[in-house]
PDB file of N, CA and C in Angstrom:
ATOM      1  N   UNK A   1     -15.066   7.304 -27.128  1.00  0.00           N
ATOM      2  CA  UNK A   1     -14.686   5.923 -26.935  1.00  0.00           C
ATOM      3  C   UNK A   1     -15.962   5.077 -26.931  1.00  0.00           C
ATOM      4  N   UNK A   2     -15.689   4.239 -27.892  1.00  0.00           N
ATOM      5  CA  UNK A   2     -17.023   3.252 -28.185  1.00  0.00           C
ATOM      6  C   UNK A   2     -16.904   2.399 -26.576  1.00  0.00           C
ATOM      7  N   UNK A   3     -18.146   1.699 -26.134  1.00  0.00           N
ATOM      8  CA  UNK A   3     -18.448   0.447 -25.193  1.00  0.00           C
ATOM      9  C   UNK A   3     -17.506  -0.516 -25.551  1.00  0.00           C
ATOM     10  N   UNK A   4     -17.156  -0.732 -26.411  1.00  0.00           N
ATOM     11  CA  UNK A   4     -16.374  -2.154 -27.080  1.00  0.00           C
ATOM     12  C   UNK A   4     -14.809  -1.537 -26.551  1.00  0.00           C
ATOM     13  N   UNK A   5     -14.156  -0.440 -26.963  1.00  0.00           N
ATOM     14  CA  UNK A   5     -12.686   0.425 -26.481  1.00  0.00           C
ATOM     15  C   UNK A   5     -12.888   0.058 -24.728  1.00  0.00           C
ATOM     16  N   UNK A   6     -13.861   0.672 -24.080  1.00  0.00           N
ATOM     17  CA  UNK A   6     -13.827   0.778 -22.834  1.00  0.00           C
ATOM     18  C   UNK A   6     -13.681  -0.552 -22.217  1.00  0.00           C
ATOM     19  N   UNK A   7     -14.229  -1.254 -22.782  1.00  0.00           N
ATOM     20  CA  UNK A   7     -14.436  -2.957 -21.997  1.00  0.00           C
ATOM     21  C   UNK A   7     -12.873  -3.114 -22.878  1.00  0.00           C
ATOM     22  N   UNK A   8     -12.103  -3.038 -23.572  1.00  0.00           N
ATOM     23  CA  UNK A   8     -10.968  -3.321 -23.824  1.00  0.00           C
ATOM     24  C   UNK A   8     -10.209  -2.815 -22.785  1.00  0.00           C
ATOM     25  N   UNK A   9     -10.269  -1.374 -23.057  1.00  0.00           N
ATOM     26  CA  UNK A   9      -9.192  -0.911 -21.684  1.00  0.00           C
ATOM     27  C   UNK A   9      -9.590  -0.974 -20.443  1.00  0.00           C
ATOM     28  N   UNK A  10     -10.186  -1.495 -19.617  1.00  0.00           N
ATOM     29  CA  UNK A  10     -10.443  -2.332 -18.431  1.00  0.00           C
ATOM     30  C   UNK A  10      -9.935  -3.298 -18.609  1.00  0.00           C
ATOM     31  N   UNK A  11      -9.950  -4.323 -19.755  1.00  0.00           N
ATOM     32  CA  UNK A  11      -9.591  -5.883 -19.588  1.00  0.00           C
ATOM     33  C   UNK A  11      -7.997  -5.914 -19.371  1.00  0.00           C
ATOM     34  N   UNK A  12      -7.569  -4.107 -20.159  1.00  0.00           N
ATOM     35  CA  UNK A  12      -6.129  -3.883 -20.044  1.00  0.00           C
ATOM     36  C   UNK A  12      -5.391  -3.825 -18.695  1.00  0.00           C
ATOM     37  N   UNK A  13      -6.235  -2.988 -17.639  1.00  0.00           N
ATOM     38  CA  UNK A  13      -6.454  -2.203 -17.062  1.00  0.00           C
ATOM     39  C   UNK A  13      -5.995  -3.859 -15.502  1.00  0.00           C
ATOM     40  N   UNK A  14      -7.354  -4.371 -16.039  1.00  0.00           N
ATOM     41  CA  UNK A  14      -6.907  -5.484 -14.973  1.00  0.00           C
ATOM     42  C   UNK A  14      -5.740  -6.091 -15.456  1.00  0.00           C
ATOM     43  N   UNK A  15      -5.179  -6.392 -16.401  1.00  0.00           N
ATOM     44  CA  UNK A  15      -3.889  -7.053 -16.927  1.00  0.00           C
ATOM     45  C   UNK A  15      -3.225  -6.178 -16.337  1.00  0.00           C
ATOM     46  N   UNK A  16      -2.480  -5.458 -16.386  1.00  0.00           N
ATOM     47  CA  UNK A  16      -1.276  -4.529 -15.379  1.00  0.00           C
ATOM     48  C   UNK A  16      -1.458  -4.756 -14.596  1.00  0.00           C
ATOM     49  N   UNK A  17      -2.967  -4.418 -13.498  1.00  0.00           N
ATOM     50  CA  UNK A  17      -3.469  -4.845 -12.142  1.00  0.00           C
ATOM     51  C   UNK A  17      -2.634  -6.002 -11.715  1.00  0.00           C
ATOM     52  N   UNK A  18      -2.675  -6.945 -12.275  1.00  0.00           N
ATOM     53  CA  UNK A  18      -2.430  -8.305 -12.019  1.00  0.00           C
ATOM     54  C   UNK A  18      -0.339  -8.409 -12.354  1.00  0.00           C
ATOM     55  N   UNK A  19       0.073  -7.926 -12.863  1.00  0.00           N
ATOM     56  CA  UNK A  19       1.410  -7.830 -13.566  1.00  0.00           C
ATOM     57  C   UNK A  19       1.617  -7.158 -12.098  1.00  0.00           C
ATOM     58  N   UNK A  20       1.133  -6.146 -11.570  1.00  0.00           N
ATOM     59  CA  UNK A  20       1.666  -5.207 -10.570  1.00  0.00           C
ATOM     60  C   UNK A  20       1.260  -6.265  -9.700  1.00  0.00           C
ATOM     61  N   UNK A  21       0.476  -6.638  -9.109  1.00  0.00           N
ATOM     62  CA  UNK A  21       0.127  -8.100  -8.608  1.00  0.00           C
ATOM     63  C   UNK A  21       1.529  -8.658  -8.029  1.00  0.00           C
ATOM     64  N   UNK A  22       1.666  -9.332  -9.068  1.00  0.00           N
ATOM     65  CA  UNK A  22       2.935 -10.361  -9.339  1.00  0.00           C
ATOM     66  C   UNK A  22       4.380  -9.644  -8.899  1.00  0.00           C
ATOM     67  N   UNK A  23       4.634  -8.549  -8.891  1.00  0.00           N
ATOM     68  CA  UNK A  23       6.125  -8.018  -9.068  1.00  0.00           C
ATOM     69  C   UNK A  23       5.735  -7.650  -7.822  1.00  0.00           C
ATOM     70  N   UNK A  24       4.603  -6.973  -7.076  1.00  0.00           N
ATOM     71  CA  UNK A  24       4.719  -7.016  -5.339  1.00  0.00           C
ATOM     72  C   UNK A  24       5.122  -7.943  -4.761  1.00  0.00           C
ATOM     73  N   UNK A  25       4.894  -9.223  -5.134  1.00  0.00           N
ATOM     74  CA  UNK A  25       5.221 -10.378  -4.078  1.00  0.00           C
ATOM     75  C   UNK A  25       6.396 -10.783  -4.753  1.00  0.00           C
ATOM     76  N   UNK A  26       7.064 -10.379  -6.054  1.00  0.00           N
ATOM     77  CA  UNK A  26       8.542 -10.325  -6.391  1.00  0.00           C
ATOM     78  C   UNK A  26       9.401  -9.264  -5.068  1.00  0.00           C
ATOM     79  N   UNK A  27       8.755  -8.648  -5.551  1.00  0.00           N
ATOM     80  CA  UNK A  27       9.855  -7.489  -4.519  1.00  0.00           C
ATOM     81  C   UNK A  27       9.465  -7.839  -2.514  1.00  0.00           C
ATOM     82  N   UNK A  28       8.021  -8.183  -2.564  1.00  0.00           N
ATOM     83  CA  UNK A  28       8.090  -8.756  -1.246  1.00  0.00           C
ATOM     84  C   UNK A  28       9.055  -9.812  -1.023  1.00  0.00           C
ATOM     85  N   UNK A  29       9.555 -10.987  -1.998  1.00  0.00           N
ATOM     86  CA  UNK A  29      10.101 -12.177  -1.423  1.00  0.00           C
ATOM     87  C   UNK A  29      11.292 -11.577  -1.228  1.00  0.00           C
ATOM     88  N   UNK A  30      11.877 -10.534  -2.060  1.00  0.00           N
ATOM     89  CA  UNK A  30      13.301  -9.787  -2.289  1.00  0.00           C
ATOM     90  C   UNK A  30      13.473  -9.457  -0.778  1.00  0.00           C
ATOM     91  N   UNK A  31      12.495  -8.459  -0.543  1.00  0.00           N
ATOM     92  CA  UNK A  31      12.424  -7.531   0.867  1.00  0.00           C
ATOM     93  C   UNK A  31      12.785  -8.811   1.863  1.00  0.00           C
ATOM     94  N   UNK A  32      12.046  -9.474   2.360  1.00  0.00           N
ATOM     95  CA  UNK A  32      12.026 -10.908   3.049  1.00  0.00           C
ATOM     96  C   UNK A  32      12.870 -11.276   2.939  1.00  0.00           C
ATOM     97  N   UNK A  33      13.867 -11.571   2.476  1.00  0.00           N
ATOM     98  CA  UNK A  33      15.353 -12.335   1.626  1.00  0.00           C
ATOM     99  C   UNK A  33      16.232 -11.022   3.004  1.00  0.00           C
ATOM    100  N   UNK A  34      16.318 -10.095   2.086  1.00  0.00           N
ATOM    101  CA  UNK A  34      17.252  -8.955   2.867  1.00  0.00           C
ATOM    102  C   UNK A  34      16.516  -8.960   4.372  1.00  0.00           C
ATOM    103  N   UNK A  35      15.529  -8.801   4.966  1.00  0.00           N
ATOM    104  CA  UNK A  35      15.484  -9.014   6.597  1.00  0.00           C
ATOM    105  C   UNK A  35      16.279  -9.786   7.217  1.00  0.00           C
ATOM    106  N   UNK A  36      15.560 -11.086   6.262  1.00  0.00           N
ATOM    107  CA  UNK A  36      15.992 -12.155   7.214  1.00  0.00           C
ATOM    108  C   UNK A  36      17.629 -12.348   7.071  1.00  0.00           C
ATOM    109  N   UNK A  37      18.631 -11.477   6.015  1.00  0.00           N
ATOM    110  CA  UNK A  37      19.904 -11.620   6.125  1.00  0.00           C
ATOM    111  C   UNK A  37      20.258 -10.586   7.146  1.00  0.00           C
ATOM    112  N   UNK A  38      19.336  -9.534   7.069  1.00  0.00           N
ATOM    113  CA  UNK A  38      20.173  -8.952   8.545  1.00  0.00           C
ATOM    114  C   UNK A  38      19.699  -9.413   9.557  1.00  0.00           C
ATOM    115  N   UNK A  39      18.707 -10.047  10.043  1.00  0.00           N
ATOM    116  CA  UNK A  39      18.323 -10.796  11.411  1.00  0.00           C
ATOM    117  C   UNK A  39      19.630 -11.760  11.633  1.00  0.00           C
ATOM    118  N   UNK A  40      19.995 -12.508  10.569  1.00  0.00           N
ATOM    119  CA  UNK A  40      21.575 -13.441  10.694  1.00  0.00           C
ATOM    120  C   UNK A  40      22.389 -12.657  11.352  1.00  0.00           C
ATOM    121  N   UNK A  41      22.435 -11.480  10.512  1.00  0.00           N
ATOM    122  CA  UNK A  41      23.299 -11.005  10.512  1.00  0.00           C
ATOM    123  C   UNK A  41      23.728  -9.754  12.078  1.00  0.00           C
ATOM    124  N   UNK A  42      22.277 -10.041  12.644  1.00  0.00           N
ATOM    125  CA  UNK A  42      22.040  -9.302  14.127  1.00  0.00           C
ATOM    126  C   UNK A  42      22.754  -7.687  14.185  1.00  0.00           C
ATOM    127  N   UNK A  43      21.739  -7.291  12.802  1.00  0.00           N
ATOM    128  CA  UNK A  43      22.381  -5.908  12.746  1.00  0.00           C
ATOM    129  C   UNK A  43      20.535  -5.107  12.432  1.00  0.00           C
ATOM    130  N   UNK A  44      20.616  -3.948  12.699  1.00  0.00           N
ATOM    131  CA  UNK A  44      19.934  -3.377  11.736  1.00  0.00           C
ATOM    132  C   UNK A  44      20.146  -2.773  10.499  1.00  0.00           C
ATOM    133  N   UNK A  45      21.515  -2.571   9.980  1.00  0.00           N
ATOM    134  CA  UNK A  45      21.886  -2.050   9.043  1.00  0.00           C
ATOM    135  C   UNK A  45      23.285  -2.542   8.200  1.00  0.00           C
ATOM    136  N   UNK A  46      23.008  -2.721   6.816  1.00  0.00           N
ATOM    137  CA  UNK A  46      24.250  -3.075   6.408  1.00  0.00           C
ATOM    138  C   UNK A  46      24.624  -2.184   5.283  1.00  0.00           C
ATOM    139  N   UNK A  47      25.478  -1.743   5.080  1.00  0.00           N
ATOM    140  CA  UNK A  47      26.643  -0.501   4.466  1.00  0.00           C
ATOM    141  C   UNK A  47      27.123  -1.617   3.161  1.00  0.00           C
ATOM    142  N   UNK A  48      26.762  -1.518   1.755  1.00  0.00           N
ATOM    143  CA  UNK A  48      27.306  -2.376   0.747  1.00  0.00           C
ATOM    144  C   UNK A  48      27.945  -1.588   0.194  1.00  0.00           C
ATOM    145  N   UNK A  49      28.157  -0.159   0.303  1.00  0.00           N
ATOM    146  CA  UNK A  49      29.093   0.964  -0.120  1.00  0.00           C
ATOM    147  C   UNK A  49      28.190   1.690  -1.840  1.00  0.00           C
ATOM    148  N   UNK A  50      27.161   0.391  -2.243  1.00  0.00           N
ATOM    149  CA  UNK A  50      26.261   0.874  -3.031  1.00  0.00           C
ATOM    150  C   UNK A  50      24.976   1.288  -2.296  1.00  0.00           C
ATOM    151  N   UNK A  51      24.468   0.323  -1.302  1.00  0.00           N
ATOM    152  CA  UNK A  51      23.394   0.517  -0.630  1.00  0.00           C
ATOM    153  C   UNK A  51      23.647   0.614   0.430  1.00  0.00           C
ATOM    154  N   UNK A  52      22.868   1.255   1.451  1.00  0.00           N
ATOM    155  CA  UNK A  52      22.121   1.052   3.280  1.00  0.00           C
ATOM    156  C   UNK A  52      21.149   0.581   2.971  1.00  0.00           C
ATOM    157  N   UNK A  53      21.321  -0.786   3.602  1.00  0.00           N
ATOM    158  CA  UNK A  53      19.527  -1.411   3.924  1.00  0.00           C
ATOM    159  C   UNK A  53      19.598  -1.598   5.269  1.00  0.00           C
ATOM    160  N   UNK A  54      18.221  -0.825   5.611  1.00  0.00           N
ATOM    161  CA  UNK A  54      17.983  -0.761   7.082  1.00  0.00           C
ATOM    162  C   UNK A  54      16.708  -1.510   7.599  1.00  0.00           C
ATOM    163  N   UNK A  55      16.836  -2.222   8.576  1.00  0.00           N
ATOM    164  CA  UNK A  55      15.959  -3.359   9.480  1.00  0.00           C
ATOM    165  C   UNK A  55      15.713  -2.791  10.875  1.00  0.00           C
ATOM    166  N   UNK A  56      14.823  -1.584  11.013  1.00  0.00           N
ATOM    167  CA  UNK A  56      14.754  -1.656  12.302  1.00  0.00           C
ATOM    168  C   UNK A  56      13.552  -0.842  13.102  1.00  0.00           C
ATOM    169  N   UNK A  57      13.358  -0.839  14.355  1.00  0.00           N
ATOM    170  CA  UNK A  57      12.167  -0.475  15.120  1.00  0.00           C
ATOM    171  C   UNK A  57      11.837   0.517  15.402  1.00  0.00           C
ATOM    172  N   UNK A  58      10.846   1.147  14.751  1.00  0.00           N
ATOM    173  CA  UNK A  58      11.315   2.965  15.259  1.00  0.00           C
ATOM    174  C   UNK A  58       9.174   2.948  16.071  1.00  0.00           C
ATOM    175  N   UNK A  59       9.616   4.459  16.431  1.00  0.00           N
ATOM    176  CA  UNK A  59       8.212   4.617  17.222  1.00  0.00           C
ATOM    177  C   UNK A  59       7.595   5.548  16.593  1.00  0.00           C
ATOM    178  N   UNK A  60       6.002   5.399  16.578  1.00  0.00           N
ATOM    179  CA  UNK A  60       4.992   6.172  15.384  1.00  0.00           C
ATOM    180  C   UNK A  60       4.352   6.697  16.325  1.00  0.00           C
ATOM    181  N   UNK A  61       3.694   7.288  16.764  1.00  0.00           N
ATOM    182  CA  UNK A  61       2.391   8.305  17.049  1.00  0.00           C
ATOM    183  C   UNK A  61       1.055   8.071  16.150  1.00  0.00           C
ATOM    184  N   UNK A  62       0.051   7.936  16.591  1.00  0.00           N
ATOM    185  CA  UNK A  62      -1.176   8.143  15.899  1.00  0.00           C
ATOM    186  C   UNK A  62      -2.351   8.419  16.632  1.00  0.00           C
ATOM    187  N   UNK A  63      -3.282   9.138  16.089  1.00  0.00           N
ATOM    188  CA  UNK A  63      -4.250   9.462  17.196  1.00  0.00           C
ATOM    189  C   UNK A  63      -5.795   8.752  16.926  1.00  0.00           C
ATOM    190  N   UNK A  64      -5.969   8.783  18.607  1.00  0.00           N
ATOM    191  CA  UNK A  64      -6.642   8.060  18.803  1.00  0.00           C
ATOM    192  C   UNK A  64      -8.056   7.753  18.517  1.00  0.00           C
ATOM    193  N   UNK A  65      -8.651   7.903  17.486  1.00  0.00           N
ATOM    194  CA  UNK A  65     -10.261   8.593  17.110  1.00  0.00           C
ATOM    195  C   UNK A  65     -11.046   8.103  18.029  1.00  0.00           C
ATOM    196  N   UNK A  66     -10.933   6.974  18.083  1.00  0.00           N
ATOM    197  CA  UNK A  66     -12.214   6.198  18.826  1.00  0.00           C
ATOM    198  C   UNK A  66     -12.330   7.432  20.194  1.00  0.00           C
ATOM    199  N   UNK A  67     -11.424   7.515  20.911  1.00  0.00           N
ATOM    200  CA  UNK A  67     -11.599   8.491  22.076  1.00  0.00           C
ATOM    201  C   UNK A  67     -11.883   9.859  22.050  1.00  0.00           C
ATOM    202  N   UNK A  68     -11.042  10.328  20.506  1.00  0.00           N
ATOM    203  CA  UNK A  68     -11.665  11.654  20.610  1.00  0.00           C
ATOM    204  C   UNK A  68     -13.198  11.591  20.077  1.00  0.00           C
ATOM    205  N   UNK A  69     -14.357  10.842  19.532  1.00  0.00           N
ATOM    206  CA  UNK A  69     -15.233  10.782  19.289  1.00  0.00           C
ATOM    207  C   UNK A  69     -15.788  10.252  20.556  1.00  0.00           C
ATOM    208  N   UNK A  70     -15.483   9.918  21.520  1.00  0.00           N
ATOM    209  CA  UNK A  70     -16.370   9.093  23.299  1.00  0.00           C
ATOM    210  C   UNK A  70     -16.060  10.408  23.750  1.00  0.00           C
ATOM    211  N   UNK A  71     -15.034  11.652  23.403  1.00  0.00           N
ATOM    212  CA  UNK A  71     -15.369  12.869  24.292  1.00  0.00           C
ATOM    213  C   UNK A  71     -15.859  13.759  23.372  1.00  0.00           C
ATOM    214  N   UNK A  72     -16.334  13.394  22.326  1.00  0.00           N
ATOM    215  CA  UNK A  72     -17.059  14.826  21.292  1.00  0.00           C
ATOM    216  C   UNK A  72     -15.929  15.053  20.848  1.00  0.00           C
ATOM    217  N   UNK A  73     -14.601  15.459  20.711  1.00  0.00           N
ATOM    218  CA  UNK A  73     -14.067  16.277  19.956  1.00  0.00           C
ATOM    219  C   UNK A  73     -13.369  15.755  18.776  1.00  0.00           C
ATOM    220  N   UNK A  74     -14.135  14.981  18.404  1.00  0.00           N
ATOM    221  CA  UNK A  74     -13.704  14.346  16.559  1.00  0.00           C
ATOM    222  C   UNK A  74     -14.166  15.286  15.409  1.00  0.00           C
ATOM    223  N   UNK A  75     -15.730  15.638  15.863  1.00  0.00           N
ATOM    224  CA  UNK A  75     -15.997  16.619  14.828  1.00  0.00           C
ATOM    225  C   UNK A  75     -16.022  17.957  15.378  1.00  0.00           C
ATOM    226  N   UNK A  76     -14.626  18.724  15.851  1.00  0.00           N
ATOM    227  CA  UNK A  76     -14.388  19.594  16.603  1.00  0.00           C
ATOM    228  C   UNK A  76     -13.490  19.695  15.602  1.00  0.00           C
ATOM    229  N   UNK A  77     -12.489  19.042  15.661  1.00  0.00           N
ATOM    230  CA  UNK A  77     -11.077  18.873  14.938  1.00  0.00           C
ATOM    231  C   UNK A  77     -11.042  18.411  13.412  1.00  0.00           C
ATOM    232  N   UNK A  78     -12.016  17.672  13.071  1.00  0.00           N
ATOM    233  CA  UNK A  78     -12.102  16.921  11.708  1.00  0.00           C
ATOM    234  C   UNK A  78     -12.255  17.703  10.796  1.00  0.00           C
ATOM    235  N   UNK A  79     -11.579  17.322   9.477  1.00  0.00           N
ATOM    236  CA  UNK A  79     -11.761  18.228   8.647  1.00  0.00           C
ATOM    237  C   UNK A  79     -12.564  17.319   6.949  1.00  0.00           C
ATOM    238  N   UNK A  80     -13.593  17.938   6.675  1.00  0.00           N
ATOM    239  CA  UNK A  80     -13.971  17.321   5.825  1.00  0.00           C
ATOM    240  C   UNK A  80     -13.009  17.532   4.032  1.00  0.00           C
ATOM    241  N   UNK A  81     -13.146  16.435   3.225  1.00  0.00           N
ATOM    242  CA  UNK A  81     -12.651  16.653   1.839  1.00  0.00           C
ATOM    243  C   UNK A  81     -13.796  16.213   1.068  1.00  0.00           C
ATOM    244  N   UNK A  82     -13.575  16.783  -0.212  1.00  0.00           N
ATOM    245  CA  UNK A  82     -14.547  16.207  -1.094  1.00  0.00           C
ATOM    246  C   UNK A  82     -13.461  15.395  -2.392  1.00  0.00           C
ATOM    247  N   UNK A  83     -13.350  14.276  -2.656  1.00  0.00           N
ATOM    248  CA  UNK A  83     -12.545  13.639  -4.076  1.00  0.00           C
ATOM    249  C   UNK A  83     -13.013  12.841  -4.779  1.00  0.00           C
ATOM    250  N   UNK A  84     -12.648  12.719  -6.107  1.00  0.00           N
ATOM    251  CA  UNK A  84     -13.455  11.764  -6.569  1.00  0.00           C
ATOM    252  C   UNK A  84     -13.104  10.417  -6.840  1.00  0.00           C
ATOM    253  N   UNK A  85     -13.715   9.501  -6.485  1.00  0.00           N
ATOM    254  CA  UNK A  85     -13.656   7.861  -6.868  1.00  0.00           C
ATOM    255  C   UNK A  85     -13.698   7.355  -8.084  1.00  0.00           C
ATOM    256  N   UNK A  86     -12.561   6.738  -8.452  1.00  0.00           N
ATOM    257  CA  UNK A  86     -12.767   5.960  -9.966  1.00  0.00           C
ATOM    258  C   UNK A  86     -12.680   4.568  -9.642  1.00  0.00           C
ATOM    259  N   UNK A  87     -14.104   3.863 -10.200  1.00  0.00           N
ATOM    260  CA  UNK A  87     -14.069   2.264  -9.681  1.00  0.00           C
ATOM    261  C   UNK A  87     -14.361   1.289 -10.852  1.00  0.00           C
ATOM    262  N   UNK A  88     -13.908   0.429 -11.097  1.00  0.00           N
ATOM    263  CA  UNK A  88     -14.535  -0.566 -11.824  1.00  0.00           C
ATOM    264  C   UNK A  88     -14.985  -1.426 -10.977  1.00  0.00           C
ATOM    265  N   UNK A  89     -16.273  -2.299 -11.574  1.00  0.00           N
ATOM    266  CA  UNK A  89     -16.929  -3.469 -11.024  1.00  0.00           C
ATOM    267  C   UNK A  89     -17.352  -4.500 -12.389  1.00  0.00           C
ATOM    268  N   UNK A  90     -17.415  -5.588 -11.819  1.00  0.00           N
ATOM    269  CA  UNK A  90     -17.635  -6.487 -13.169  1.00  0.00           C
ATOM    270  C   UNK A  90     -19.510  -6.620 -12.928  1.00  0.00           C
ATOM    271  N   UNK A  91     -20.287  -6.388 -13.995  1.00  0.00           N
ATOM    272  CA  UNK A  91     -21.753  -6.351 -13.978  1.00  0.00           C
ATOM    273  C   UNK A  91     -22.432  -8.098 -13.846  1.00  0.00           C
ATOM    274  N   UNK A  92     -21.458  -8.631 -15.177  1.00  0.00           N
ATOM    275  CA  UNK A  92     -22.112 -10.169 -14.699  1.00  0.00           C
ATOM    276  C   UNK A  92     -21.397 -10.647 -13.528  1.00  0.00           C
ATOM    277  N   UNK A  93     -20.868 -10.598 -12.852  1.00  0.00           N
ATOM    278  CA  UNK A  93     -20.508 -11.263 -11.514  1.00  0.00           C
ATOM    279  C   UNK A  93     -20.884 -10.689 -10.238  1.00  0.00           C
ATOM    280  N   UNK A  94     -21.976  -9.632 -10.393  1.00  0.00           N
ATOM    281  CA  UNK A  94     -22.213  -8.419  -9.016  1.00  0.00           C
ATOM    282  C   UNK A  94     -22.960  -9.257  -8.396  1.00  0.00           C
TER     283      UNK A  94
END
């Protein structure tokens, strides 16, 4: 692949970027739309017999690093990975 292909498919590359962009905050306003009809609707869940859309509060677990690193045992437990990064950056604008 010539320099000239590559700077094409990046310019591509950000075009989808940006298309995917756009259809997140499509499907965000969608998502937003359906909350706020079940908040009306003072349900968490509504049954359309095609869909369940569900609105509601559940409880997560996560642990706490900051503390297990104030008692040592972060890198007790931690497990290292190695992966690789694929990045673009624009050169005239760095």
């Amino acid at each position: 692949m010539t320099d000239t292909q590559i700077d094409a498919k990046v310019t591509e590359i950000e075009l989808l970027e940006a298309q995917i962009k756009e259809l997140k905050a499509l499907a965000d306003s969608a998502k937003a739309d359906l909350k706020a009809e079940l908040d009306e609707r003072k349900v968490d869940m509504v049954d359309t017999g095609l869909h369940r859309v569900f609105y509601e509060a559940y409880e997560k677990s996560t642990v706490d690093t900051k503390a297990l690193k104030a008692d040592g045992l972060y890198e007790q437990y931690s497990k290292k990975s190695t992966n690789l990064m694929f990045k673009i950056t624009d050169v005239i604008n760095a």
